[in-house]
C-alpha atoms as a PDB file:
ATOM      1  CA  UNK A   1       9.121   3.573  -4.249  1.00  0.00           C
ATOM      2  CA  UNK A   2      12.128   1.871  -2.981  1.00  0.00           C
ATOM      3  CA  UNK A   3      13.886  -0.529  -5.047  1.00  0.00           C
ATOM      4  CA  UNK A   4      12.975  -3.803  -2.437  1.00  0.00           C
ATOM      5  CA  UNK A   5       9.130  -2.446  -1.934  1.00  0.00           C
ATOM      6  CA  UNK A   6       8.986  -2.368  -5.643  1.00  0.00           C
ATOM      7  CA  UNK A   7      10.584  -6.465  -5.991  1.00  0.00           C
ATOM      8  CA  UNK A   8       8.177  -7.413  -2.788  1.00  0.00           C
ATOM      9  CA  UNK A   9       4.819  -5.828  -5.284  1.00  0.00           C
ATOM     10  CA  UNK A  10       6.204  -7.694  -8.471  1.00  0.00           C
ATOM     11  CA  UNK A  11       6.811 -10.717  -6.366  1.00  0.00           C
ATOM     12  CA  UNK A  12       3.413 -10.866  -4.758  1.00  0.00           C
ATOM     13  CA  UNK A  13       2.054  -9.981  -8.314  1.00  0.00           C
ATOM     14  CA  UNK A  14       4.185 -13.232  -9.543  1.00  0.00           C
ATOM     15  CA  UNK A  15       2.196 -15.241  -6.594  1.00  0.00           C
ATOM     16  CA  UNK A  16      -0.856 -13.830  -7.335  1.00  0.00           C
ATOM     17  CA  UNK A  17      -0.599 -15.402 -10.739  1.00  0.00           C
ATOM     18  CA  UNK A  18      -0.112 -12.275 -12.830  1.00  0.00           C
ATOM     19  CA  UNK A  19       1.753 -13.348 -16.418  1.00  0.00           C
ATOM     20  CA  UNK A  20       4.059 -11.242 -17.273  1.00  0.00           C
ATOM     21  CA  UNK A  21       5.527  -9.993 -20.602  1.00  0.00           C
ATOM     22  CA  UNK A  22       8.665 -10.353 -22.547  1.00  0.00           C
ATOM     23  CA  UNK A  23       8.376  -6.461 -23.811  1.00  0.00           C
ATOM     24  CA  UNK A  24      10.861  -4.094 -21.888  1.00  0.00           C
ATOM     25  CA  UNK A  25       8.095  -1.549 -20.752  1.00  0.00           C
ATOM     26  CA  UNK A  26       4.870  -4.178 -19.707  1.00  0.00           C
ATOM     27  CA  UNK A  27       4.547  -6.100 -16.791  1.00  0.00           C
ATOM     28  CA  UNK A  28       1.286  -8.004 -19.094  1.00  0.00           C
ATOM     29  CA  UNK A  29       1.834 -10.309 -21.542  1.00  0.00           C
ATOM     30  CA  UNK A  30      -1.422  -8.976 -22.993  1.00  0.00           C
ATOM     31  CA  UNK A  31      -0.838  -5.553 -21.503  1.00  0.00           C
ATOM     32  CA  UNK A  32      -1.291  -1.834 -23.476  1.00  0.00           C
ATOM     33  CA  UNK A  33       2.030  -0.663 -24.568  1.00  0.00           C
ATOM     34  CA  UNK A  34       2.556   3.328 -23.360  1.00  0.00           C
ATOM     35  CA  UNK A  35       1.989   4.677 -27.193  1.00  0.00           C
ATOM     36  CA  UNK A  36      -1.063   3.221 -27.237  1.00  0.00           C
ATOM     37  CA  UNK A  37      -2.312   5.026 -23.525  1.00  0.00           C
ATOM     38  CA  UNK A  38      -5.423   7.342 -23.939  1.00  0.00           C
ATOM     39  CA  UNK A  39      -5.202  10.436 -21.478  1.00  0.00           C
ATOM     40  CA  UNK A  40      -8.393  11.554 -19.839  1.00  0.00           C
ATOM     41  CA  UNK A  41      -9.398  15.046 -20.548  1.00  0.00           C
ATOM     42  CA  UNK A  42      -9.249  17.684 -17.333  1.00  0.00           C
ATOM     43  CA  UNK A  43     -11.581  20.721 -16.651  1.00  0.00           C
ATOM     44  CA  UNK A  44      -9.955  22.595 -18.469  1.00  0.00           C
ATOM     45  CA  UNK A  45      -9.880  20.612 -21.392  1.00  0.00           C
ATOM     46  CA  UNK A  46      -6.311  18.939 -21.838  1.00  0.00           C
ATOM     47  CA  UNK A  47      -5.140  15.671 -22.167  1.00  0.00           C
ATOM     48  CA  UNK A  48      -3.773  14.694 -18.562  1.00  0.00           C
ATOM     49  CA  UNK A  49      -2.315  11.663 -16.762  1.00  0.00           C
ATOM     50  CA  UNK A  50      -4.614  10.091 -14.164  1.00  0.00           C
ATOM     51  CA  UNK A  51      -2.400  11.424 -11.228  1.00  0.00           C
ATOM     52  CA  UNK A  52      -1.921   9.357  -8.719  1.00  0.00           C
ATOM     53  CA  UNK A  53      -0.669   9.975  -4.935  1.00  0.00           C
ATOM     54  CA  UNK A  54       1.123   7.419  -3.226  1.00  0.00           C
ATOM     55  CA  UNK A  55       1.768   7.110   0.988  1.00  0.00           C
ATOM     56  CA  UNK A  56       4.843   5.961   1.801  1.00  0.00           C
ATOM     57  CA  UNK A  57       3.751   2.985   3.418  1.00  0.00           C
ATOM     58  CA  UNK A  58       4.197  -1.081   2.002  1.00  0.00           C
ATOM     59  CA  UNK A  59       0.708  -1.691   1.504  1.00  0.00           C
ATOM     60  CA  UNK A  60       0.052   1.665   0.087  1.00  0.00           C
ATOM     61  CA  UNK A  61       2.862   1.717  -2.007  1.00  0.00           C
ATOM     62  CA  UNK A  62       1.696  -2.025  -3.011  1.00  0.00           C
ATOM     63  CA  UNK A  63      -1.995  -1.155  -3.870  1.00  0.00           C
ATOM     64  CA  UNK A  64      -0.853   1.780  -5.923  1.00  0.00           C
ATOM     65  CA  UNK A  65       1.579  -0.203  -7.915  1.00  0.00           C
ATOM     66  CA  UNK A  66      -1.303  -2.739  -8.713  1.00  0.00           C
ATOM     67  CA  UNK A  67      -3.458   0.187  -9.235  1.00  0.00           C
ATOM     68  CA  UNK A  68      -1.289   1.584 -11.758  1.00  0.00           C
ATOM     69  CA  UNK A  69      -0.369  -1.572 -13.975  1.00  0.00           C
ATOM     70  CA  UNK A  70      -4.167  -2.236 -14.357  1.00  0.00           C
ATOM     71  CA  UNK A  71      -4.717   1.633 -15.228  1.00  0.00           C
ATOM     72  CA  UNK A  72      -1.830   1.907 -17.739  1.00  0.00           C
ATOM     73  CA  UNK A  73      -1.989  -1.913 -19.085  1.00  0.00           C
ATOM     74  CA  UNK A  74      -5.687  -3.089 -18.706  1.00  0.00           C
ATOM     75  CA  UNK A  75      -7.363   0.132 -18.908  1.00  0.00           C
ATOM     76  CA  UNK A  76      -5.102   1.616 -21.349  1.00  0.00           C
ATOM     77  CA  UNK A  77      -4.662   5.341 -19.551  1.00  0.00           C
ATOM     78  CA  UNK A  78      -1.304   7.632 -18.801  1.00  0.00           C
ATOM     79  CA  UNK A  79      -0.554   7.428 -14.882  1.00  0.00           C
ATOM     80  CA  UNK A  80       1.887   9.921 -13.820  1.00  0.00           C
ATOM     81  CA  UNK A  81       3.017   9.177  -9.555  1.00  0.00           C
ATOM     82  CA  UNK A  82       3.434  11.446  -6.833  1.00  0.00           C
ATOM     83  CA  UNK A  83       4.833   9.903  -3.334  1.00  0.00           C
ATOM     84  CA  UNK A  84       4.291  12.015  -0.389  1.00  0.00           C
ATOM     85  CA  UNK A  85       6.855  12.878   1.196  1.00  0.00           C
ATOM     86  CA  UNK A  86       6.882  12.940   4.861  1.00  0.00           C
ATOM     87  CA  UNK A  87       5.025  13.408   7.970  1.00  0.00           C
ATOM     88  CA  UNK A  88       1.978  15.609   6.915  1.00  0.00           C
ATOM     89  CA  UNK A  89       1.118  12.472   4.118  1.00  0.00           C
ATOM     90  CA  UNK A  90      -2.962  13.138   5.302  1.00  0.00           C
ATOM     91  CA  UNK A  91      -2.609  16.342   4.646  1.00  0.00           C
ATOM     92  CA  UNK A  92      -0.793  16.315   1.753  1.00  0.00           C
ATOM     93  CA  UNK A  93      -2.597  13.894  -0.402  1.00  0.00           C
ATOM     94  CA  UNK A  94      -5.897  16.299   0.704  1.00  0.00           C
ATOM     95  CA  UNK A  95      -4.583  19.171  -0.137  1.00  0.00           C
ATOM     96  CA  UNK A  96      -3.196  17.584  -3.906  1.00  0.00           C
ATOM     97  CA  UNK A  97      -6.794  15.742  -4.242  1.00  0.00           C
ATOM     98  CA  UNK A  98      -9.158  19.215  -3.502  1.00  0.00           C
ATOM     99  CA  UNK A  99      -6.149  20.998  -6.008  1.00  0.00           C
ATOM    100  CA  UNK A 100      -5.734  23.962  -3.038  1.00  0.00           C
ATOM    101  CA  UNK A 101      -2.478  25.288  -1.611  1.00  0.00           C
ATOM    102  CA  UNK A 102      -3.976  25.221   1.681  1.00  0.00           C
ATOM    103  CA  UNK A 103      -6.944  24.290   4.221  1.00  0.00           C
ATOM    104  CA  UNK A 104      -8.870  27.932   3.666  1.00  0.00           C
ATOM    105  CA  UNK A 105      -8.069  26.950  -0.486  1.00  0.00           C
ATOM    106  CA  UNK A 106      -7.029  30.284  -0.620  1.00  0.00           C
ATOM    107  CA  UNK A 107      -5.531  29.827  -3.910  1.00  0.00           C
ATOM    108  CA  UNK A 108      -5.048  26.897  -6.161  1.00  0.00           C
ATOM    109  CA  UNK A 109      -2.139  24.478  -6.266  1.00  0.00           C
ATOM    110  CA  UNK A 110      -0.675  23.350  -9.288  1.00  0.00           C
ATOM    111  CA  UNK A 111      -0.032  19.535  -7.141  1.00  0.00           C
ATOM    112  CA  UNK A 112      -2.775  17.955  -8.046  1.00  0.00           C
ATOM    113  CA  UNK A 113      -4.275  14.135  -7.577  1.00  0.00           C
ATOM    114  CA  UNK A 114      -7.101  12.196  -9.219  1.00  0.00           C
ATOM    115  CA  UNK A 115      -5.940   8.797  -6.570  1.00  0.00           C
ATOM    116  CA  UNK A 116      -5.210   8.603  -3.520  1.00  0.00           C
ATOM    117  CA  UNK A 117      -5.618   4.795  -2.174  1.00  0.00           C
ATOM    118  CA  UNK A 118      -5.112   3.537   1.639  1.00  0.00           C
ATOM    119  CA  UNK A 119      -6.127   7.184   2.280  1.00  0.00           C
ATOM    120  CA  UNK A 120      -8.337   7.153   5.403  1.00  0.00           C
ATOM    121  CA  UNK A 121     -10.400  10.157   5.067  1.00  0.00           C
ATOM    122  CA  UNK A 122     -11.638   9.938   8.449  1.00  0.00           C
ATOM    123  CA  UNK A 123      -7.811  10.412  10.178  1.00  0.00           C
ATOM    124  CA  UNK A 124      -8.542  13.601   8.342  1.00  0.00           C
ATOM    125  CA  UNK A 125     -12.192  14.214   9.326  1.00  0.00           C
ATOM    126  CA  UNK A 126     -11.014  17.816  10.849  1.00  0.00           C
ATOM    127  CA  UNK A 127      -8.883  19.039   7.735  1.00  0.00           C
ATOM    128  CA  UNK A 128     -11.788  17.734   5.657  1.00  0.00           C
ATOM    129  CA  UNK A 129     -14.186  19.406   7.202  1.00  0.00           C
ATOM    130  CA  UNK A 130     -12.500  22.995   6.759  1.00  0.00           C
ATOM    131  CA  UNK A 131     -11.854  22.479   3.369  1.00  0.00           C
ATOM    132  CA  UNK A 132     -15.734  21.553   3.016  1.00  0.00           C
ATOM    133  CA  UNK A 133     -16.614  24.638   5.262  1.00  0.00           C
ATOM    134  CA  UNK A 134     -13.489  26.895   2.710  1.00  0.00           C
ATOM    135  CA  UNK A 135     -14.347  25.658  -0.448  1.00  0.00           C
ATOM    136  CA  UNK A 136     -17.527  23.287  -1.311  1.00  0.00           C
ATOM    137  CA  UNK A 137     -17.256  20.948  -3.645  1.00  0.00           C
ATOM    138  CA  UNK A 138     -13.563  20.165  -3.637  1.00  0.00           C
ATOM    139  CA  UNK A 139     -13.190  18.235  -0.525  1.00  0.00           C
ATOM    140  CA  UNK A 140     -12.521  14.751  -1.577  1.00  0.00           C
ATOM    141  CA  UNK A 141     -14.588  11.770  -1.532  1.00  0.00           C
ATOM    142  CA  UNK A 142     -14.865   8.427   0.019  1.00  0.00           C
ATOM    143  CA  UNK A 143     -15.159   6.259  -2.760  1.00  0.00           C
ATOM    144  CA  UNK A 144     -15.038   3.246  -0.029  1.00  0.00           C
ATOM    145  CA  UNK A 145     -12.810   0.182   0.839  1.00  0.00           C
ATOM    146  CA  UNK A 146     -10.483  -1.388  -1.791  1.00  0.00           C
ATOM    147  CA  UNK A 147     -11.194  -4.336   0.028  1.00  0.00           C
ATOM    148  CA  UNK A 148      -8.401  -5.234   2.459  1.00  0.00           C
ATOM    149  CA  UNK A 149      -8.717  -5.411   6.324  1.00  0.00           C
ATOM    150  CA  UNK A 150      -6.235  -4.349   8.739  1.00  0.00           C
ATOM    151  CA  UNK A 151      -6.043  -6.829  11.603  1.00  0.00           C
END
């Protein structure tokens, strides 16, 4: 995230009413310092950060940073951030969210993502559907709106 896009979240967190602390690591004044962060366990049975993808776009880079301070400091979980890096984002953030290399899943990836947010499936409805047709049960899910409109 760029250094301004990062200011413009904090600032609309400031606005929003958010307190925040006087420790060097929290945003919270109540928030859950980083050695006190549970991870969640994968399928294979490790302790892993919720991984998180994020678009390279203000709002999605905004939602993700809210998402993340109310993960790490609310929650209490280990976020570890991926930003996508260029014009195949859709793709991308599928591909890291099924865990497969490619669109037939023909093998695994080891770029994975738990989050994607202000990820419209439906741009994707034709990569989505291959992977569904490739490898059931990994496509991602819709989990529905986070609640802001586009006007």
């Amino acid at each position: 995230m760029t250094p301004w896009r990062m200011s413009s979240a904090l600032a609309l967190l400031a606005l929003l009413g958010v307190p925040f602390g006087k420790a060097q690591e929290l945003c919270l004044s109540d928030g859950i310092p980083a050695s006190d962060r549970r991870f969640v366990v994968n399928s294979a049975g490790e302790n892993s950060h919720i991984r998180m993808s994020i678009f390279s776009w203000t709002s999605a880079e905004l939602a993700s940073t809210i998402a993340q301070l109310l993960i790490e400091e609310v929650l209490g979980y280990h976020v570890s951030t991926a930003v996508s890096s260029g014009a195949l984002e859709g793709v991308e953030a599928l591909l890291r969210l099924s865990g497969c290399s490619d669109l037939e899943c023909s093998s695994s990836s080891d770029e994975l993502s738990d989050v994607a947010l202000e990820f419209w499936l439906a741009d994707s409805a034709e990569e989505v559907s291959r992977l569904k047709v490739s490898s059931p049960g990994r496509a991602p899910e819709d989990l529905g709106s986070i609640g802001d409109l586009a006007i």
